[in-house]
C-alpha atoms as a PDB file:
ATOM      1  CA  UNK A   1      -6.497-151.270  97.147  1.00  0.00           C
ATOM      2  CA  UNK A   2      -4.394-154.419  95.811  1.00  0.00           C
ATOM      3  CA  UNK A   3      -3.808-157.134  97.949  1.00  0.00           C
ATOM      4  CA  UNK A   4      -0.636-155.694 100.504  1.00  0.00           C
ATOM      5  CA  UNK A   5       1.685-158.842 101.594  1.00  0.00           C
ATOM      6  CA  UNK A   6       2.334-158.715 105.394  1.00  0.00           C
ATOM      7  CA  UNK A   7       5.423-156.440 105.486  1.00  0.00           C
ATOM      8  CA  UNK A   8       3.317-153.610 103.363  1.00  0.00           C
ATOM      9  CA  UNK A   9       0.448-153.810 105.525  1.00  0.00           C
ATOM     10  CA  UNK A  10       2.582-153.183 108.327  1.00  0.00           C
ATOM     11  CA  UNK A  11       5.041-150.621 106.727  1.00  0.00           C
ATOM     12  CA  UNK A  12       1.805-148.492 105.801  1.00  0.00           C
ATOM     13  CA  UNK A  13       0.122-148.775 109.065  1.00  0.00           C
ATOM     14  CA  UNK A  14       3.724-147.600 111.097  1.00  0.00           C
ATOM     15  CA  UNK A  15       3.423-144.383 107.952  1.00  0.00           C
ATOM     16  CA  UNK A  16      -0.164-143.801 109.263  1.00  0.00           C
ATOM     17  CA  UNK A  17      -1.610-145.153 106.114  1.00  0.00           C
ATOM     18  CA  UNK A  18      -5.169-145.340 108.060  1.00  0.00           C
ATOM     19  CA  UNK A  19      -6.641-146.732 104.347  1.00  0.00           C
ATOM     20  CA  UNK A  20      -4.906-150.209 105.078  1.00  0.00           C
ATOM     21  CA  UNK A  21      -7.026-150.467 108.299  1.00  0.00           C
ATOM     22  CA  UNK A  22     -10.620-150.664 105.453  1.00  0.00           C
ATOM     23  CA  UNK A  23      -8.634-153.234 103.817  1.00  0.00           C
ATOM     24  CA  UNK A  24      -7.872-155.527 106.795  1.00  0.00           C
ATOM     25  CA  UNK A  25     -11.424-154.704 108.352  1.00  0.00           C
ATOM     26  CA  UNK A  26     -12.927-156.157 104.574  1.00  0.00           C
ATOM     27  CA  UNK A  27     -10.661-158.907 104.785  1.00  0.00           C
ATOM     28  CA  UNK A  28     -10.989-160.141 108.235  1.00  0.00           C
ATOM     29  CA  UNK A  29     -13.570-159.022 110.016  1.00  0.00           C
ATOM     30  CA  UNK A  30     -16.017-161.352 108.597  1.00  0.00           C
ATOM     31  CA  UNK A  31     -13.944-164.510 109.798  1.00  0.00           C
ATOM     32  CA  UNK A  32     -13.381-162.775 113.462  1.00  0.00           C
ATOM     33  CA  UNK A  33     -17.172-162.216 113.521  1.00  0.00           C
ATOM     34  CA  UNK A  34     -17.853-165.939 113.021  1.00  0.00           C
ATOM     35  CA  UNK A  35     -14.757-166.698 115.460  1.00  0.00           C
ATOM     36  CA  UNK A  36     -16.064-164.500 118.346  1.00  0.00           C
ATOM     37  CA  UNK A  37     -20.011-166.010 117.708  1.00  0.00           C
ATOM     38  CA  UNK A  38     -18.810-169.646 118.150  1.00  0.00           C
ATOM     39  CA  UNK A  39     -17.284-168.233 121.281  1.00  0.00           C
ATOM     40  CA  UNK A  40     -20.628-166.689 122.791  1.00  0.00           C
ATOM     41  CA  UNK A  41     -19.922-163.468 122.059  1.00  0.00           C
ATOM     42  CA  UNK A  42     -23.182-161.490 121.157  1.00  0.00           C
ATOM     43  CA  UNK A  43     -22.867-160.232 117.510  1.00  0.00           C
ATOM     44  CA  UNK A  44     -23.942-157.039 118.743  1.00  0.00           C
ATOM     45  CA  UNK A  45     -20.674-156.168 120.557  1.00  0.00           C
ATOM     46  CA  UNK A  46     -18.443-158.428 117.784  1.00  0.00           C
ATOM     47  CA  UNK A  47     -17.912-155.184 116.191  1.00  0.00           C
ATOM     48  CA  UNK A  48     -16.597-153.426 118.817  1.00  0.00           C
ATOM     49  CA  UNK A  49     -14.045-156.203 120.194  1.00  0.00           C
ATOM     50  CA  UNK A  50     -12.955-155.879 116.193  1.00  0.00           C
ATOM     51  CA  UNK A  51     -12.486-152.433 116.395  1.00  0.00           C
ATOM     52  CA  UNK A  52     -10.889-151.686 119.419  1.00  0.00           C
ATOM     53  CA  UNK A  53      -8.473-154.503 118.658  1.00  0.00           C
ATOM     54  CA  UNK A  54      -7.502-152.817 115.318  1.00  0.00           C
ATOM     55  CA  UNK A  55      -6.689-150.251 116.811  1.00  0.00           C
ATOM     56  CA  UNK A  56      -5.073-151.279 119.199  1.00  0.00           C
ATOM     57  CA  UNK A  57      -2.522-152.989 117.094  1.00  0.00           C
ATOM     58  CA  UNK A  58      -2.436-149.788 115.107  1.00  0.00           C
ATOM     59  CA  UNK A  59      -0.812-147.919 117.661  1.00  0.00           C
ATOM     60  CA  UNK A  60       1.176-150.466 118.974  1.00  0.00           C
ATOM     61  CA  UNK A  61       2.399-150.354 115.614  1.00  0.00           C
ATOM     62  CA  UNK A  62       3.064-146.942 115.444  1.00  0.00           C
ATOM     63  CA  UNK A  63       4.478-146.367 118.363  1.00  0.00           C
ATOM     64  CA  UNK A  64       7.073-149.281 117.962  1.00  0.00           C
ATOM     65  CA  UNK A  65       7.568-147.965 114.231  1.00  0.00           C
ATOM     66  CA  UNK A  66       8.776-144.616 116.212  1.00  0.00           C
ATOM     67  CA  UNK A  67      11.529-146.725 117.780  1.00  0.00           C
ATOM     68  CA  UNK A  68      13.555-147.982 114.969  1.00  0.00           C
END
């Protein structure tokens, strides 16, 4: 996948493009990791704060994409 600019990403995650979610994961999930460690957080569970975050903001997303 090329590098998206910001309004892409978030066009393709309000059309369900799920493959921009691998892209932002790759991107940033490294930098969170170290983010959450500094802050105590036991790499074990940095995955899961990552991921349920995502996805959170993918649906929010979504559902505010159904609005317009």
């Amino acid at each position: 996948m090329k590098r998206p600019s910001s309004k892409e990403i978030i066009s393709d995650i309000r059309n369900g493009n799920e493959e921009v979610l691998v892209y932002i994961s790759r991107k940033y999930f490294p930098s969170v990791r170290r983010m959450l460690r500094v802050r105590g957080i036991h790499d074990e569970l940095t995955h899961v704060i990552f991921a349920e975050t995502l996805a959170n903001v993918f649906s929010e997303l979504r559902y505010r994409g159904n609005d317009k």
